[in-house]
Protein backbone atom coordinates (compact mmCIF):
# COMPACT_ATOMS: atom_id res chain seq x y z
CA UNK A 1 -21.98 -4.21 155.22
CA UNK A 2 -21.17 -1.36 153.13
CA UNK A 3 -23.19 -2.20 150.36
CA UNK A 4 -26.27 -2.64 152.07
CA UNK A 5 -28.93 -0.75 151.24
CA UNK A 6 -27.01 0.60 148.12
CA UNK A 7 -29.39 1.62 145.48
CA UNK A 8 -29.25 -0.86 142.48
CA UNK A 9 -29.76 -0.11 138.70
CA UNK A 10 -30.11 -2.52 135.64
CA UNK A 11 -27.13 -2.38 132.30
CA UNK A 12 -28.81 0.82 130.95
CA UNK A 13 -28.91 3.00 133.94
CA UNK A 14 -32.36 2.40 134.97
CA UNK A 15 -32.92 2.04 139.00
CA UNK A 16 -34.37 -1.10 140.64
CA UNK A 17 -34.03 -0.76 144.22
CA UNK A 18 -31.80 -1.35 147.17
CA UNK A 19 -29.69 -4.34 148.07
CA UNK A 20 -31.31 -5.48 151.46
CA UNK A 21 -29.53 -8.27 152.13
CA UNK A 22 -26.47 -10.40 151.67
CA UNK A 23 -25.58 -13.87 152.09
CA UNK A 24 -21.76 -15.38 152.65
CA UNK A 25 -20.21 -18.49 153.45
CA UNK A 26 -19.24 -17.87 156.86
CA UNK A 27 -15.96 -19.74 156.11
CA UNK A 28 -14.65 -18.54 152.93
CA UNK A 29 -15.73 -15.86 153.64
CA UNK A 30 -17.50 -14.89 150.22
CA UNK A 31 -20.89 -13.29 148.83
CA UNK A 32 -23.63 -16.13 147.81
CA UNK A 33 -26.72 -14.79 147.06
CA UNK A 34 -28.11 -11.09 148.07
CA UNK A 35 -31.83 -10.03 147.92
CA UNK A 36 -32.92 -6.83 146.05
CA UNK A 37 -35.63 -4.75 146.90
CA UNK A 38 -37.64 -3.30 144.04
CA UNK A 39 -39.19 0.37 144.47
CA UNK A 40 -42.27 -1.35 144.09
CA UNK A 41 -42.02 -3.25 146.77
CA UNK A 42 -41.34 -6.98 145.46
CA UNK A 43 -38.14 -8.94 146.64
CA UNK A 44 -35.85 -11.07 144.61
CA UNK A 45 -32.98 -13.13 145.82
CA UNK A 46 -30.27 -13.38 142.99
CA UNK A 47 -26.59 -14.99 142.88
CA UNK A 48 -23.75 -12.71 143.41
CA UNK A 49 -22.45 -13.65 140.52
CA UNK A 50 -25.09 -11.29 139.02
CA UNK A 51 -24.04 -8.42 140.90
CA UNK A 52 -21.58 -5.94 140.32
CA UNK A 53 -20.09 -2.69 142.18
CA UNK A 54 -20.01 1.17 140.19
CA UNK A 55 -19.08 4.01 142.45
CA UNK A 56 -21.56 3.44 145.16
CA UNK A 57 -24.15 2.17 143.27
CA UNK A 58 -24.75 -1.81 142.58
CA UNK A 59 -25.70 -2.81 138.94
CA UNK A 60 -27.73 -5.76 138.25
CA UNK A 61 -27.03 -8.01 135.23
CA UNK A 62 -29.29 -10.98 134.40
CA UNK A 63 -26.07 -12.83 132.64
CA UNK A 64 -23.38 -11.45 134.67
CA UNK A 65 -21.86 -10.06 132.39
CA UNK A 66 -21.83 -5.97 131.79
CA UNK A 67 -20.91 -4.73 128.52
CA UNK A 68 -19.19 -0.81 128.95
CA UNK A 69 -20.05 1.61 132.22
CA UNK A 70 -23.67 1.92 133.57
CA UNK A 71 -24.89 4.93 132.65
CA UNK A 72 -27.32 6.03 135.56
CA UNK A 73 -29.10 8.10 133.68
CA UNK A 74 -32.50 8.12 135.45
CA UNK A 75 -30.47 8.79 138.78
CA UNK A 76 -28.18 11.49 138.92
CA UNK A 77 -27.17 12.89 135.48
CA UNK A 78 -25.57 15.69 137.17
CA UNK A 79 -23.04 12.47 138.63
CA UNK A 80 -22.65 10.91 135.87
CA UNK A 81 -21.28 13.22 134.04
CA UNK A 82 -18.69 14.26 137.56
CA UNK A 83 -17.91 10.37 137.04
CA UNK A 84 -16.48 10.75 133.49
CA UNK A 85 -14.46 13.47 134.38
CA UNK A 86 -13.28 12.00 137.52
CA UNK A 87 -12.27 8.97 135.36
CA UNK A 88 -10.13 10.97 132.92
CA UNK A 89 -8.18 13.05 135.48
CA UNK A 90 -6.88 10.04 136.80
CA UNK A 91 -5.69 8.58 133.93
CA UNK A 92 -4.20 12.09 132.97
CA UNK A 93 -2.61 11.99 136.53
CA UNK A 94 -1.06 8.36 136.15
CA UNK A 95 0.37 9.45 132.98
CA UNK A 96 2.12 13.03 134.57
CA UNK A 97 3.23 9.96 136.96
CA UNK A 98 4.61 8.00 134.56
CA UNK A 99 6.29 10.91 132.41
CA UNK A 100 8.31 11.98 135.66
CA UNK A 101 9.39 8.12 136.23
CA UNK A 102 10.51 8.55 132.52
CA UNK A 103 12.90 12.01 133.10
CA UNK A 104 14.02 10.38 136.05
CA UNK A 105 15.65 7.03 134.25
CA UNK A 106 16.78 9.22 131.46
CA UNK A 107 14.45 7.26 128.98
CA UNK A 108 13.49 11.07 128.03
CA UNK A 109 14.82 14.54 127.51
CA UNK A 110 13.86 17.91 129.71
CA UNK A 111 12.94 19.55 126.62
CA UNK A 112 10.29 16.21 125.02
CA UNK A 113 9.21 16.53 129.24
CA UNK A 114 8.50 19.98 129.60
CA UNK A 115 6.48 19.89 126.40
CA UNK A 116 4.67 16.94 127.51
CA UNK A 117 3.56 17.93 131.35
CA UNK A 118 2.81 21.03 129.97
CA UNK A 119 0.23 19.49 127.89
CA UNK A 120 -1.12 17.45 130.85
CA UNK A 121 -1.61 20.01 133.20
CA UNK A 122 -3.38 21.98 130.74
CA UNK A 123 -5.60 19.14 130.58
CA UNK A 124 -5.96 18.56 134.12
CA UNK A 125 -6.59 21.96 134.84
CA UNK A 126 -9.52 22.05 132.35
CA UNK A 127 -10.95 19.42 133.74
CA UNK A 128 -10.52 20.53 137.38
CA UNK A 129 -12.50 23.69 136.69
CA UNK A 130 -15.43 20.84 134.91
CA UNK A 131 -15.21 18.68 137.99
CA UNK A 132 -15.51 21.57 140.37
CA UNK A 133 -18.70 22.61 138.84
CA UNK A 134 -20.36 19.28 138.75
CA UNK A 135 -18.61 19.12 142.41
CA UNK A 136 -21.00 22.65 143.39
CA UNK A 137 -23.71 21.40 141.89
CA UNK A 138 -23.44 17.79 143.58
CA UNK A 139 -23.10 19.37 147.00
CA UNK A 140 -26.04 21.41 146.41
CA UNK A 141 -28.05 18.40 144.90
CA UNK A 142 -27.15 16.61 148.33
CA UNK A 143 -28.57 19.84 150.15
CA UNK A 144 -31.71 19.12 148.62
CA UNK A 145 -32.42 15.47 149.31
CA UNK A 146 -30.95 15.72 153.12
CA UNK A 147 -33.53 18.02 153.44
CA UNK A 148 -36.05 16.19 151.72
CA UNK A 149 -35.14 13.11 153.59
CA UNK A 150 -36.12 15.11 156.85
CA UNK A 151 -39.31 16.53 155.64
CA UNK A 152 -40.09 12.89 154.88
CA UNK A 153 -39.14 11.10 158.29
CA UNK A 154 -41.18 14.40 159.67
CA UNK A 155 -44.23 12.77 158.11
CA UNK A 156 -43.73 9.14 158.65
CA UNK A 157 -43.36 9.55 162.08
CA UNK A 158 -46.57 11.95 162.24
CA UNK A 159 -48.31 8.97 160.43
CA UNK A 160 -47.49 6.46 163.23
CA UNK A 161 -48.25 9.09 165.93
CA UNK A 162 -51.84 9.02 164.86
CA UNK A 163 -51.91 5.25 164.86
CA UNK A 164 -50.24 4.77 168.05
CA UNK A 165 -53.54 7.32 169.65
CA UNK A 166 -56.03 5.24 167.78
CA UNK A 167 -56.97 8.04 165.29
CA UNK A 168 -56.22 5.44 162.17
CA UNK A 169 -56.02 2.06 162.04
CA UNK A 170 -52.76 0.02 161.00
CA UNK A 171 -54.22 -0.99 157.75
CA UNK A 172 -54.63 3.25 157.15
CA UNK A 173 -51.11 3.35 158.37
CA UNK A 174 -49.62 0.51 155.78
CA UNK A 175 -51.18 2.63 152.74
CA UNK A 176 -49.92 5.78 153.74
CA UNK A 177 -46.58 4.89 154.79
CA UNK A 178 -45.69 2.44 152.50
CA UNK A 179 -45.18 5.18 150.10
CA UNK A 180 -43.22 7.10 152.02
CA UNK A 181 -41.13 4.64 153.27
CA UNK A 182 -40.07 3.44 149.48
CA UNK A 183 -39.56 7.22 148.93
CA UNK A 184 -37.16 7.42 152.23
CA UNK A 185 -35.26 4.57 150.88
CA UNK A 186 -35.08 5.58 147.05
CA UNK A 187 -33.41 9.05 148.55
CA UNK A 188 -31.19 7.91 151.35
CA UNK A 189 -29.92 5.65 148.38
CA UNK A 190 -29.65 8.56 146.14
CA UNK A 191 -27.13 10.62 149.35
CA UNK A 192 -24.88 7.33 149.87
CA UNK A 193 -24.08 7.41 146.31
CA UNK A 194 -23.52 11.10 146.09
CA UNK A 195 -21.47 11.69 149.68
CA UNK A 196 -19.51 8.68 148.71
CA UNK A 197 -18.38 10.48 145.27
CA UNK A 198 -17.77 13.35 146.79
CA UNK A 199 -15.69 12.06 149.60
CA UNK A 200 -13.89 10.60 146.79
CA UNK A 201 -13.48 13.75 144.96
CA UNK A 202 -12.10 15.69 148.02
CA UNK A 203 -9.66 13.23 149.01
CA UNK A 204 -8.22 12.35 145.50
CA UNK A 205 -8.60 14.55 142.31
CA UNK A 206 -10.32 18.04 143.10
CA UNK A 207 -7.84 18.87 145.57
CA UNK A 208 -5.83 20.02 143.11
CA UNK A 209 -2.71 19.14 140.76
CA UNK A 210 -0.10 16.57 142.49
CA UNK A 211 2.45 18.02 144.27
CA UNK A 212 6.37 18.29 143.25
CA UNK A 213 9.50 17.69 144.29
CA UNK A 214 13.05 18.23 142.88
CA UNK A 215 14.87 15.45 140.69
CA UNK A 216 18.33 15.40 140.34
CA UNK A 217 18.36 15.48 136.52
CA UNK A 218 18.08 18.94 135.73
CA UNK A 219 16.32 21.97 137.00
CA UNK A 220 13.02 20.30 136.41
CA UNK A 221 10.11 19.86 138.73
CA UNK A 222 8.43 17.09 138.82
CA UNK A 223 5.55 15.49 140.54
CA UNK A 224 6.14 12.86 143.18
CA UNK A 225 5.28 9.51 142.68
CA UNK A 226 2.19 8.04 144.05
CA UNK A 227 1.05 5.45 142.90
CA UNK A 228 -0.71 3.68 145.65
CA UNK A 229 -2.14 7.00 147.00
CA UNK A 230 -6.10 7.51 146.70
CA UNK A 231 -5.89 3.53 147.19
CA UNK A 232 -9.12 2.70 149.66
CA UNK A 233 -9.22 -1.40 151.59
CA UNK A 234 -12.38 -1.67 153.25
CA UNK A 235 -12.75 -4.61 155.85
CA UNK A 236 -16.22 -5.66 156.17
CA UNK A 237 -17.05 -6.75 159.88
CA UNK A 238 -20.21 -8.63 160.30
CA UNK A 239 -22.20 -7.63 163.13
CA UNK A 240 -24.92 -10.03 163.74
CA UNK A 241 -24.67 -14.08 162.44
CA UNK A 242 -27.19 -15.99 161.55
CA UNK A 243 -26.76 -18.66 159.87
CA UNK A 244 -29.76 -20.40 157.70
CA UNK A 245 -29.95 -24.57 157.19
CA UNK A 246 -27.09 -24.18 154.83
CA UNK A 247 -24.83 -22.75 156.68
CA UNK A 248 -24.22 -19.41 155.22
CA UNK A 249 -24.15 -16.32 157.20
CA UNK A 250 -27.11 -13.66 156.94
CA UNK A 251 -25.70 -10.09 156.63
C-alpha cells in the first residue's frame, strides 16, 4: 500500500508515471504484476519482477535487471544529489561504528583510534553542513509544490463546479481536467518522494554526529554502537480484497 501511487522512472532517471495498482497472491503473500500509469495517460500492466524500489521512487526495468543507482535526473536534481550524500554519511557512520568495536577488543591502539575518528568526523561534519543545505533547499522545494498542489485542486474542483450547474458539458470537463489531473498526480508524486527523504534525513543522519559513551579502555570516547538503529519494517495491511479469476488479490 505504500507504494501506490509512487512516481516511477525508467534506468536513466527519466519519469514514467505512477504505480496505480498492485497485484499479490493472497496466500503467499507476494507482488505479481502491478499496473503503471504513464503521464500521458496510457496503462501498462508489467511483472514485478520488473520493478524495483529507490528511496521513494519505483524504477522500471524492461529486463529486470538495473545496472548502478537511478539517477532521477529529470525529477529532483536538488535530491539526488541529498541522496549521494546521505549514502556516504552512512557508510562513514558504520565505519566510526566499527572503529569503536575495534578499540574496544583491543584489535587497535588509542593513539591509530584517535587519528582515525578524527578523520571521520571531519568527514562527517563536511558532509553534514552539504546535506543540510540540500536539506533547506528540499524543504523549500516541498513548500513550493504543496502549494502548487493546492492551487491545482483549487481549479479542478472549479472545473467540475461549472459542470455540475450545466455551464460545460462533461466532454468540456474531460479536456480540461484531464490535464490537470495528470499534473496533480505528477506533483503529489514529486512530495511523497521528497517528505519521505526528508523524514529519513531527520530521523537518521542530519541530526547530527552519533552520540558517545565511555569505554573502559582508556580515557577515550567513543560512539555507541548502533547498528540496527535507523532500521525501518513496514507491514503492509490490505484494505479492500478483490480477488480476479486467478485468485490474486487487487491492491
Amino acid at each position: 500500500m505504500k507504494l501506490l501511487k509512487a512516481p516511477v522512472f525508467d534506468e536513466s532517471g527519466r519519469r514514467l508515471g505512477l504505480l496505480e495498482r498492485i497485484y499479490a497472491d493472497s496466500k503467499k503473500k507476494v507482488a505479481k504484476k502491478a499496473v503503471i500509469r504513464f503521464d500521458n495517460g496510457k496503462r501498462k500492466k508489467v511483472s514485478a519482477d520488473q520493478l524495483f524500489y529507490a528511496s521513494g521512487a519505483v524504477v522500471y526495468s524492461r529486463k529486470g535487471v538495473i545496472k548502478g543507482k537511478p539517477l532521477f535526473a529529470d525529477s529532483e536534481p536538488d535530491l539526488a544529489q541529498a541522496k549521494e550524500i546521505l549514502d556516504k554519511m552512512k557508510v562513514i557512520k558504520e565505519r566510526m561504528l566499527k572503529l569503536d568495536e575495534l578499540l574496544v577488543e583491543g584489535k587497535i591502539t588509542e593513539t591509530t583510534f584517535k587519528i582515525l575518528r578524527g578523520d571521520y568526523e571531519a568527514q562527517l561534519k563536511s558532509l553534514q553542513e552539504m546535506g543540510m543545505k540540500y536539506f533547506e533547499k528540499l524543504k523549500k522545494r516541498l513548500m513550493e509544490l504543496e502549494s502548487r498542489e493546492e492551487k491545482l485542486s483549487e481549479e479542478l474542483n472549479l472545473i467540475e463546479a461549472r459542470m455540475y450547474v450545466g455551464e460545460i458539458s462533461e466532454n468540456e470537463y474531460q479536456k480540461k481536467a484531464g490535464p490537470i489531473k495528470l499534473e496533480l498526480d505528477r506533483i503529489r508524486g514529486q512530495i511523497k518522494v521528497i517528505r519521505e527523504f526528508l523524514q529519513e534525513c531527520t530521523s537518521d543522519v542530519i541530526i547530527g554526529l552519533p552520540e558517545k559513551v565511555k569505554v573502559e579502555k582508556g580515557d577515550i570516547s567513543v560512539a555507541r554502537p548502533r547498528s540496527a538503529e535507523g532500521r525501518q519494517e513496514f507491514e503492509v495491511k490490505v484494505i479492500e480484497e478483490d480477488e480476479d479469476e486467478e485468485g490474486r488479490v487487487k491492491l
